[in-house]
Protein backbone atom coordinates (compact mmCIF):
# COMPACT_ATOMS: atom_id res chain seq x y z
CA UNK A 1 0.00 0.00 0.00
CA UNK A 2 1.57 3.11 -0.66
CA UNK A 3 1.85 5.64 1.45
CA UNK A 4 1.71 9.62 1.64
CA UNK A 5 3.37 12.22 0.37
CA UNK A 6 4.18 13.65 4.13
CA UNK A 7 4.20 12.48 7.34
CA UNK A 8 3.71 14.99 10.33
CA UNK A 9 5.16 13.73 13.21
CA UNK A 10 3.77 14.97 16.66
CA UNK A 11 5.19 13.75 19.97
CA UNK A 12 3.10 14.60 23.06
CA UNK A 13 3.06 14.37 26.86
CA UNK A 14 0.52 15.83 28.87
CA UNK A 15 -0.21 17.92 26.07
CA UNK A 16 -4.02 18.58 26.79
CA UNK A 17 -4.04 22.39 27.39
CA UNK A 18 -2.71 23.16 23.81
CA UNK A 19 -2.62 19.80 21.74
CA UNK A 20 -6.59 20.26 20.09
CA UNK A 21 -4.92 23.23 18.80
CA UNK A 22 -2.18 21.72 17.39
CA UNK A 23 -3.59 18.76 15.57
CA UNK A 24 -6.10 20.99 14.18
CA UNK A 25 -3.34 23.27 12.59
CA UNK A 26 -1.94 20.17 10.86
CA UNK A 27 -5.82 18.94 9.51
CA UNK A 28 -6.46 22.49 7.95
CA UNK A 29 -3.46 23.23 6.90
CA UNK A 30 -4.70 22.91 3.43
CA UNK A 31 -2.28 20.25 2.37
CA UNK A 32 -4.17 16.72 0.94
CA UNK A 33 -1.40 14.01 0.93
CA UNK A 34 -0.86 13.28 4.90
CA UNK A 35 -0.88 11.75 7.80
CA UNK A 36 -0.79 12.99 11.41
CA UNK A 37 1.10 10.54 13.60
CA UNK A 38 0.82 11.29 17.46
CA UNK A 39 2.90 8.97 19.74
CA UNK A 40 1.78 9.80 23.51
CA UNK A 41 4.69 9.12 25.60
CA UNK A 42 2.84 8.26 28.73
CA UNK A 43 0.40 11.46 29.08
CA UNK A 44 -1.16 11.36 32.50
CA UNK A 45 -3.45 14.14 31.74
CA UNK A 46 -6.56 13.93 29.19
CA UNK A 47 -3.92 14.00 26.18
CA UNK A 48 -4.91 10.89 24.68
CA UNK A 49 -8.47 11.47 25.13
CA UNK A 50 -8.67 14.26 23.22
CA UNK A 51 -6.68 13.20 20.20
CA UNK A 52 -9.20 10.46 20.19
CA UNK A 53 -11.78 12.66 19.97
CA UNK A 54 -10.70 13.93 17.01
CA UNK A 55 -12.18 12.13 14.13
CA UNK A 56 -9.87 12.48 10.81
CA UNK A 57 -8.99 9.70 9.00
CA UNK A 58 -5.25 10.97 8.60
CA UNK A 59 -4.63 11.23 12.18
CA UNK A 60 -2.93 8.08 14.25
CA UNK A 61 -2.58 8.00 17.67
CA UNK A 62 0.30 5.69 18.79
CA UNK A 63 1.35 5.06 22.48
CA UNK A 64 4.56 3.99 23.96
CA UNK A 65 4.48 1.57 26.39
CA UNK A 66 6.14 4.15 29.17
CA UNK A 67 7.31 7.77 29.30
CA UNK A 68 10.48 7.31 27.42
CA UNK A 69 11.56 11.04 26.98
CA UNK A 70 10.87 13.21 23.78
CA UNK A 71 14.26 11.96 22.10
CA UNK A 72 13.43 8.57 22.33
CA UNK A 73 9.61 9.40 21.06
CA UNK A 74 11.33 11.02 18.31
CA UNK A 75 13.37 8.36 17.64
CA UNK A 76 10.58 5.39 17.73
CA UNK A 77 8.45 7.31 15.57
CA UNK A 78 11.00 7.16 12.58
CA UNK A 79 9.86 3.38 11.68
CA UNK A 80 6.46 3.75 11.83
CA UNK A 81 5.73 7.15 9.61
CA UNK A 82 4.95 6.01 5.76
CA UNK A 83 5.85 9.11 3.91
CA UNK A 84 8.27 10.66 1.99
CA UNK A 85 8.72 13.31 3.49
CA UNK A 86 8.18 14.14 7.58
CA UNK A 87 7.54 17.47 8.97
CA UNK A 88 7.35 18.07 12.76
CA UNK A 89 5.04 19.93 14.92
CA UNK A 90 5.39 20.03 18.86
CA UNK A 91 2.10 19.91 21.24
CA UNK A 92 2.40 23.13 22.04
CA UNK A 93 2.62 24.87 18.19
CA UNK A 94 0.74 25.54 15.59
CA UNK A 95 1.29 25.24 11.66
CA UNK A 96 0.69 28.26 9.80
CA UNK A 97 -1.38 27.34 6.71
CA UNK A 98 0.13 26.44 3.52
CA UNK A 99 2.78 25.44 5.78
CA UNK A 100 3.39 21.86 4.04
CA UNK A 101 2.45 23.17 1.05
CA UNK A 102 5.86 25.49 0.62
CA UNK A 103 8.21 23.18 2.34
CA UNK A 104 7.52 20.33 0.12
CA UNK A 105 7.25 21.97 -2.69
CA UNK A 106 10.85 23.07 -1.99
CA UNK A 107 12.14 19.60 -0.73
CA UNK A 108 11.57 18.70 -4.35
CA UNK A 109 12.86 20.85 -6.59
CA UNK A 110 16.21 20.04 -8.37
CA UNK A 111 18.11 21.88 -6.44
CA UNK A 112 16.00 21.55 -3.42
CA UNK A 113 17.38 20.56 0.24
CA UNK A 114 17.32 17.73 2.07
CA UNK A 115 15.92 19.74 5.10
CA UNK A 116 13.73 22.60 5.08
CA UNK A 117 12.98 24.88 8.16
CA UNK A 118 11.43 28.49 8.34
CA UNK A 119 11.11 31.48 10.58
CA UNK A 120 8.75 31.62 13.15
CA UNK A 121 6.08 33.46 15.15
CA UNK A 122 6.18 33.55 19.00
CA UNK A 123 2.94 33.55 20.75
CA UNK A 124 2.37 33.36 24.57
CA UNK A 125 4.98 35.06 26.74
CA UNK A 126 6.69 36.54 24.21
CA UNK A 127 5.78 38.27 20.71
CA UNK A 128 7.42 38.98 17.27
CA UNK A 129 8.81 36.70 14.71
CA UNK A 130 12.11 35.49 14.62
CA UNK A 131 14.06 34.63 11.00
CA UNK A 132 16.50 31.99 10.57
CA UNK A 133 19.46 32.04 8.06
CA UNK A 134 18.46 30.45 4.98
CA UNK A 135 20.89 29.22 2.43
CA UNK A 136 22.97 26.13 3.21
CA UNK A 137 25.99 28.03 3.35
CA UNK A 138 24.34 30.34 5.98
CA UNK A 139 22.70 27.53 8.23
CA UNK A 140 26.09 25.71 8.19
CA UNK A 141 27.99 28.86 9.26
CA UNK A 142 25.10 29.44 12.19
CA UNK A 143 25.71 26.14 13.36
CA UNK A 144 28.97 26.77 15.22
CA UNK A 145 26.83 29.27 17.46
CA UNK A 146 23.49 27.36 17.64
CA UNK A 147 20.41 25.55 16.39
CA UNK A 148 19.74 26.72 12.72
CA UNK A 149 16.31 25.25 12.04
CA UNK A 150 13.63 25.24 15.10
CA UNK A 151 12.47 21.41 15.10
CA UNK A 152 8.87 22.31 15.21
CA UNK A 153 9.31 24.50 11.88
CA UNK A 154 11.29 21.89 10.29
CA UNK A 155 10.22 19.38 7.24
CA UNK A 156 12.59 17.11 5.96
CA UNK A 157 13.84 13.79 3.25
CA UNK A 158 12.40 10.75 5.21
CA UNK A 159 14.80 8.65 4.21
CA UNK A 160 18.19 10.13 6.01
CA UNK A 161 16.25 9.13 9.26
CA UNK A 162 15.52 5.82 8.00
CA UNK A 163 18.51 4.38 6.72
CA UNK A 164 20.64 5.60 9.66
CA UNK A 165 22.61 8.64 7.84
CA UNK A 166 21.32 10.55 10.95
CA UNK A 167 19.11 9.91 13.95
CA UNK A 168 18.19 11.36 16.77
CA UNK A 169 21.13 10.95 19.90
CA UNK A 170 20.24 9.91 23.27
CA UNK A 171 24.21 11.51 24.65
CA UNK A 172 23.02 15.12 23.17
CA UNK A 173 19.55 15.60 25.32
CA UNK A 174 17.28 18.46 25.21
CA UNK A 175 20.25 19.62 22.42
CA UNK A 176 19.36 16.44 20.31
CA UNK A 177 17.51 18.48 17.56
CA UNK A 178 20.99 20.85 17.12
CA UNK A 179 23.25 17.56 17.36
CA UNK A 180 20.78 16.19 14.71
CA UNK A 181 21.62 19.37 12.16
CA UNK A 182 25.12 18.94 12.83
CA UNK A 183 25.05 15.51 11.94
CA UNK A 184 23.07 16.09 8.65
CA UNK A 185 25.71 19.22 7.95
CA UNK A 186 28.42 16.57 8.54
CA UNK A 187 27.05 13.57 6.72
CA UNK A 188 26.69 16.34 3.61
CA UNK A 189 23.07 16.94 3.79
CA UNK A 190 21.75 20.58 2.47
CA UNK A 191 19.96 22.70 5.05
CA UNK A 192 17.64 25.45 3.94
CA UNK A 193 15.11 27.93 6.17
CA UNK A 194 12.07 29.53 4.12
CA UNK A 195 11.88 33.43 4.86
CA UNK A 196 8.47 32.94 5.71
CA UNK A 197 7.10 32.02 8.69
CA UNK A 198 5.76 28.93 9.08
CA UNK A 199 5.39 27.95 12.22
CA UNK A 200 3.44 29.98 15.59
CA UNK A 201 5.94 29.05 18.77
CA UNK A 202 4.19 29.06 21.72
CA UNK A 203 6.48 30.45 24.64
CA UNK A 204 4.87 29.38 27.82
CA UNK A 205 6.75 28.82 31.53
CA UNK A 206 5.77 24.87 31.11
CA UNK A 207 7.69 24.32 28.10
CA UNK A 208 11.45 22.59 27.71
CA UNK A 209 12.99 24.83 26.48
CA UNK A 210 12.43 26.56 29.63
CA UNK A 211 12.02 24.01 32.34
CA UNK A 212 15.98 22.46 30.98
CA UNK A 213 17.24 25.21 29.93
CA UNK A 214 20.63 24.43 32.63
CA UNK A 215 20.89 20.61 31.06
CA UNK A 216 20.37 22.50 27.54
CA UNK A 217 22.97 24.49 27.37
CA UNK A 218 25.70 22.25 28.47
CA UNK A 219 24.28 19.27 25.94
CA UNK A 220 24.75 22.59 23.43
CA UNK A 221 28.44 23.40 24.59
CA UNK A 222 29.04 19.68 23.36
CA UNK A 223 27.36 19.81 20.25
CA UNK A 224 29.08 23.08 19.31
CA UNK A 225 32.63 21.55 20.31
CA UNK A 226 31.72 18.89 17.71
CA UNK A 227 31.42 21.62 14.98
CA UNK A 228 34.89 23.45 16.28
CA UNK A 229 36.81 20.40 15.97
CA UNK A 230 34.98 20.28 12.16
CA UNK A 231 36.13 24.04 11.50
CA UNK A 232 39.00 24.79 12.76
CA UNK A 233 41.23 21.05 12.83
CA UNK A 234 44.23 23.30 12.85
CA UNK A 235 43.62 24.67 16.32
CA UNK A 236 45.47 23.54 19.63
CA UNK A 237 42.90 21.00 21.71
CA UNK A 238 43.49 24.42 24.16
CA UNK A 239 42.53 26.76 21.89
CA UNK A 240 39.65 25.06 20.56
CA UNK A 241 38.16 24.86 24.14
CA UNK A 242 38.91 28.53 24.69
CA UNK A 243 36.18 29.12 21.37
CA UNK A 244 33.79 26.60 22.61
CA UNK A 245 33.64 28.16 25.94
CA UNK A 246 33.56 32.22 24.33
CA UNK A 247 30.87 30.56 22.28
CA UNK A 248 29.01 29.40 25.33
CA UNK A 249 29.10 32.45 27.06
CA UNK A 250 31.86 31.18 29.69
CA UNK A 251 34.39 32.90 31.43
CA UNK A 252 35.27 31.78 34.75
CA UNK A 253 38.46 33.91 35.33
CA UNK A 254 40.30 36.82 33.66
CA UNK A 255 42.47 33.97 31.91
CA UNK A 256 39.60 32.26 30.41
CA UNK A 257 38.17 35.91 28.96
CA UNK A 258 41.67 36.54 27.47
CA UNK A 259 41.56 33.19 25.61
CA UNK A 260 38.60 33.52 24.61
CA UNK A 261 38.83 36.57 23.35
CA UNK A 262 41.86 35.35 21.38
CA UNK A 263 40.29 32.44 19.99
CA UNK A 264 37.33 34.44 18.54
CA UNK A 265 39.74 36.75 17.06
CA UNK A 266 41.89 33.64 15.27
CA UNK A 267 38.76 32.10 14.29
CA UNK A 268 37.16 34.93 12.28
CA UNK A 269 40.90 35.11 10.62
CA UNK A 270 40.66 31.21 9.89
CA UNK A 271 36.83 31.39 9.48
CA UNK A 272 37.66 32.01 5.47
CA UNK A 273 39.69 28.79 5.25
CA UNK A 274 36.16 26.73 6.22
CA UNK A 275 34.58 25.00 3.22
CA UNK A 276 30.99 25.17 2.31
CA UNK A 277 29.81 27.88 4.42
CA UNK A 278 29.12 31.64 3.77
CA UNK A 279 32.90 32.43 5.00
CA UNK A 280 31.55 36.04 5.20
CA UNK A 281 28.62 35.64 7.57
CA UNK A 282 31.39 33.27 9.62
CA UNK A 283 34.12 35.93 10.28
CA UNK A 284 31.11 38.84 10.86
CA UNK A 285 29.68 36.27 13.49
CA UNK A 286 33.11 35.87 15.23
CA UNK A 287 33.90 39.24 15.53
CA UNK A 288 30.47 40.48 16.22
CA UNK A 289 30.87 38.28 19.36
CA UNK A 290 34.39 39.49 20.23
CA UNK A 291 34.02 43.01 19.74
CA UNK A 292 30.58 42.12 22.73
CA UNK A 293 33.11 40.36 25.26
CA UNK A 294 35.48 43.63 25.18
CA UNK A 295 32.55 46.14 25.68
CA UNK A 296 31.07 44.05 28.18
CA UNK A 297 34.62 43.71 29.94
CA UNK A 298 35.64 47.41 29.79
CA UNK A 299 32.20 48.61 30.70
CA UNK A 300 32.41 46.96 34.07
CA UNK A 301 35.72 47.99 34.53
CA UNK A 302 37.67 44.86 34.50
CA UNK A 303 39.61 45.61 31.46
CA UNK A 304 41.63 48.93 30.51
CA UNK A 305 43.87 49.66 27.36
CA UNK A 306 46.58 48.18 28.59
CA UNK A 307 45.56 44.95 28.70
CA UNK A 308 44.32 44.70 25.24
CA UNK A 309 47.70 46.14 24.14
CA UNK A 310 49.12 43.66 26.01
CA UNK A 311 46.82 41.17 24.34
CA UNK A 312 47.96 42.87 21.26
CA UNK A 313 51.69 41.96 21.83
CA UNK A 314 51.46 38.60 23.23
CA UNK A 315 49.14 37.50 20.93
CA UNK A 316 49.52 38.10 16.84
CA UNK A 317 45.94 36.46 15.84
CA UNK A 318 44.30 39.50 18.34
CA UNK A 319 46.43 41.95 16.91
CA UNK A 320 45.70 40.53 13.23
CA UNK A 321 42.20 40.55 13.66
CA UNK A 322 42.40 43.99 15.09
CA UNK A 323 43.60 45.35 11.66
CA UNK A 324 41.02 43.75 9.86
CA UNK A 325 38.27 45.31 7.65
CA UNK A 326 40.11 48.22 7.37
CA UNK A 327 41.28 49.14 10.99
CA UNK A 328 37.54 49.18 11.70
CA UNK A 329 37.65 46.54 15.04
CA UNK A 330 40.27 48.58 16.18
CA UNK A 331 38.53 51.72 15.90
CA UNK A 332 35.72 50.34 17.60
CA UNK A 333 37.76 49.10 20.74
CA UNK A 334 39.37 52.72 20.69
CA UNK A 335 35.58 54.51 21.11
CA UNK A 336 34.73 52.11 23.87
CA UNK A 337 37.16 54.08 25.96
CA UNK A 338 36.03 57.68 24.98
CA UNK A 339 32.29 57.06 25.87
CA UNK A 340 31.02 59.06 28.71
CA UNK A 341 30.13 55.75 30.82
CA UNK A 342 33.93 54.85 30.98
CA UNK A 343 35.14 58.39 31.04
């Protein structure tokens, strides 16, 4: 029996305040080939009641035998969607319309992607839309930094997930949907965003993203070492933790600031060595970050002019990268200590 054109995969757990919501984003979302598949993953609430209620021949309701965690829902949901192509929607979202529509008509164009996201709306808590980078060569340089494609916007090639070229990883946690972009990146998968927004985020105080944030963002420090190690192979093991720390936002001690600092600076120098990534975006990215460490530093106080010229002599990739684009870093370090607040 053959199956659909798309799949839309929806985990859930103890989804009932927002999940009718969902579901019926996906039903009228205006696209004809689907199927909804909802594995529960051992709601305790009246989840699973009210995806029964809702009578569509497209949508399946699927249970796992305990509450495995949403990775592993994620990841026993691969064998049992039938289409070619899966797009995924969280309990808590909904899909704009024409959604499916857009993505898959881009998944299969010539030169279409392998994995499609798009910006998004918040709702809830928080307002405004948010864009994502969205040629392959800007997703892949975004990646060192962060997530590139919000899971619940995403659409993507079945088959990757089905023959093993990627798959959801148990080791990376709540960071298991970045790992699983890196991985694609890696494995030589193209990664696309539409400009439009295709997917309504709810932000709400229940939701993972806020309840893990601490267990987040050290699973994300991991993932992003992965892509360091892929960028910059020249690097010192040292150095390269130095980045992945400035990266993370880390800096223990004054000697941790200083390397990172430096690391950020050799990176955007390096950053046009990388292939397959906008090179450009890379080196803007790095500096962008740098340039936010100093000012941050010398408006509390804890670094003067000295120290960056000492910086300067010590190390030649800080005073390199302090040249760059015309003097213009430079100049910009120089006017952090003429403002009135450091005056």
């Amino acid at each position: 029996m053959t199956g659909p054109l798309l799949s839309v995969f929806m985990p859930t757990y103890n989804g009932a305040l927002y999940v009718r919501e969902a579901v019926e984003s996906v039903i009228h979302n205006g696209f004809p080939d689907f199927e909804l598949v909802v594995l529960d993953d051992g709601s305790t609430d009246e989840t699973v009641r009210i995806v029964e209620a809702i009578r569509h021949p497209a949508v399946r309701l699927l249970r796992n035998p305990a509450n495995l965690g949403v990775v592993e829902t994620r990841r026993r949901a691969v064998p049992l969607l039938r289409g070619r192509y899966v797009a995924m929607l969280d309990q808590d979202d909904i899909a704009i319309s024409g959604r499916f529509d857009a993505q898959v008509q881009r998944l299969e164009m010539a030169d279409g992607p392998d994995i499609i996201g798009g910006a998004i709306e918040n709702f809830g808590d928080m307002d405004g839309m948010k864009a994502y980078y969205t040629s392959h060569a800007e997703v892949c340089a975004s990646l060192l930094f962060n997530t590139s494609i919000l899971i619940s916007a995403a659409c993507m090639k079945l088959s990757p997930l089905q023959n093993g070229t990627i798959n959801y990883s148990i080791e990376a946690g709540p960071a298991a949907d970045y790992a699983l972009w890196v991985d694609a990146m890696l494995s030589g998968l193209r990664l696309e965003n539409l400009a439009t927004v295709v997917t309504r985020y709810r932000r709400h105080a229940a939701s993972m993203t806020r309840t893990g944030l601490p267990e987040m963002l050290a699973c994300a420090m991991k993932v992003r070492e992965r892509v360091a190690n892929a960028y910059f192979p020249s690097f010192e093991a040292g150095e390269r933790a130095a980045l992945v720390g400035a990266l993370s936002g880390w800096f223990a001690t004054m000697q941790r600031w200083r390397d990172g600092v430096c690391a950020l600076a050799h990176a955007s120098i390096q950053a046009g060595e990388i292939p397959g990534i906008d090179t450009a975006l890379m080196a803007r990215l790095l500096s962008g970050r740098a340039l936010r460490f100093i000012e941050r530093a010398v408006t509390d106080g804890v670094v003067g002019y000295d120290l960056l010229e000492e910086m300067s002599e010590r190390n030649p990739y800080f005073e390199q990268w302090r040249a760059m684009a015309g003097g213009e870093f430079d100049r910009q370090i120089m006017a952090l200590f003429s403002r009135p607040d450091h005056l």
